[in-house]
Each structure stands twice: as C-alpha cells, then as structure tokens.
Protein backbone atom coordinates (compact mmCIF):
# COMPACT_ATOMS: atom_id res chain seq x y z
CA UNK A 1 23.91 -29.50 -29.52
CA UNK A 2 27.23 -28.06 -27.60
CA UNK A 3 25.82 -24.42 -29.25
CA UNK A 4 22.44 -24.88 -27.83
CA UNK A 5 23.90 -25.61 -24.31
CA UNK A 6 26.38 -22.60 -24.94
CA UNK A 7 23.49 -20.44 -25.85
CA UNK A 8 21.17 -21.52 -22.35
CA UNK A 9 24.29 -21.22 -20.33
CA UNK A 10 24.91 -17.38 -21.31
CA UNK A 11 21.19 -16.91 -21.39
CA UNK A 12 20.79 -18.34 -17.98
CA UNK A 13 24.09 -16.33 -16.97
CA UNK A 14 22.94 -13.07 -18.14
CA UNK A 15 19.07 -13.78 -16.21
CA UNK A 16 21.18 -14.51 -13.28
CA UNK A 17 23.25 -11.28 -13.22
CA UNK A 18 19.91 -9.32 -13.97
CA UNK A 19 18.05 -10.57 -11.02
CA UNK A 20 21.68 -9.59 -9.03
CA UNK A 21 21.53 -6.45 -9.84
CA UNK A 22 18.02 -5.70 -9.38
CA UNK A 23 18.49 -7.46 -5.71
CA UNK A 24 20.82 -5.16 -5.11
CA UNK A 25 19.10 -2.08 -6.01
CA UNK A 26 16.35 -3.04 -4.22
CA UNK A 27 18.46 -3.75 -1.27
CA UNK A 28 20.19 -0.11 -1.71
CA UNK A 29 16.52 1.25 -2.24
CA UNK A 30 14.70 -0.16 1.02
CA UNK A 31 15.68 1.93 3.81
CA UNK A 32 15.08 5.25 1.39
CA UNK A 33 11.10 3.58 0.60
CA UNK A 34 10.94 2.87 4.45
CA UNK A 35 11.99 6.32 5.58
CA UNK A 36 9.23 7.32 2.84
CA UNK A 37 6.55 5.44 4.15
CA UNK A 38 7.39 6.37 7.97
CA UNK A 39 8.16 10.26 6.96
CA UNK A 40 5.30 10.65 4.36
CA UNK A 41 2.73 7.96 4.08
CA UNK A 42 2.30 7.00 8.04
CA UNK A 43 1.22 10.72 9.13
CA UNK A 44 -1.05 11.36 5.86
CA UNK A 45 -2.90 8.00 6.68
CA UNK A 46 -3.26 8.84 10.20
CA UNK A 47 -4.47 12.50 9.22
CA UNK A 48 -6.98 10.91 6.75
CA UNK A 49 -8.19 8.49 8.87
CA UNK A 50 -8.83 10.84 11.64
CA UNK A 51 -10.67 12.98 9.81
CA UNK A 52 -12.64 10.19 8.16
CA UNK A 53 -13.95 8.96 11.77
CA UNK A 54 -14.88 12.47 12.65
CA UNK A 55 -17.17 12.44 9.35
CA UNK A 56 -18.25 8.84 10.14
CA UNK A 57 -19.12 9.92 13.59
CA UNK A 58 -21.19 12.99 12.05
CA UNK A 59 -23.16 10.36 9.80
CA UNK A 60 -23.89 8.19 12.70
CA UNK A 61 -25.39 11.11 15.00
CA UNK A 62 -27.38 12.19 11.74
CA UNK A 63 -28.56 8.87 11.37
CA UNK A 64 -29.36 8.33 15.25
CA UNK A 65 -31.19 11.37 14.90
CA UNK A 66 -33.31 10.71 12.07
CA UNK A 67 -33.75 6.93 13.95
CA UNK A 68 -35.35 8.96 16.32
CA UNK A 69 -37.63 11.05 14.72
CA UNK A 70 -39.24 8.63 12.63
CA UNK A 71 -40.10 6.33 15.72
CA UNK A 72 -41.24 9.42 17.04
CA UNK A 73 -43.50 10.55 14.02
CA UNK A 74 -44.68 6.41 13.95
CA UNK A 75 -46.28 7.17 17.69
C-alpha cells in the first residue's frame, strides 16, 4: 500500500507541476494574444463588418424596391 501512495503522490506531483508550467506560459503568452487581437483581429472585424452592412443595406433597398413594384403590379 505505502507504493501505491508513493506512486499517486509523484503522479499527483508531476500533474501539479504540468498545470504550473502551462499557467505560466499562458500567463507569459497573454499580453502577446491581446496585442494580436487589438493589432490584427479588432480592425479586420471592423473592416468586415462594415462592408457587410453596406451589402446588407444594398439587399434591403433591392428588396424595398421589389416590395414596391409588386404592390404596384397587384393595383
């Protein structure tokens, strides 16, 4: 039994060094993936999504239009 407890203590102490490291990386790794997202990411979504309500917008006059013209061709 004293191996089995030896065995979960060095299994439990190498998860726990693991997840130590790894929390550090990540720690070391945010402001990089935040200076990413605000150099990169931010500007491309706000370019997209610009351009995406300028189509929408086109669609909805289109379909305004065509609105019109069939309550037109109805009289």
């Amino acid at each position: 039994m004293n191996d089995f407890n030896r065995k979960v203590e060095d299994a439990s102490a190498r998860v726990s060094k693991t997840v130590a490291e790894a929390a550090e990386r990540i720690e070391r790794e945010i402001p990089e993936f935040i200076k990413y997202l605000n150099d990169e990411v931010v500007p491309a979504v706000r370019q997209h999504s610009t351009r995406a309500l300028r189509i929408a917008s086109s669609k909805l006059t289109e379909l305004a239009d065509y609105m019109e013209q069939q309550k037109a061709a109805r009289k």
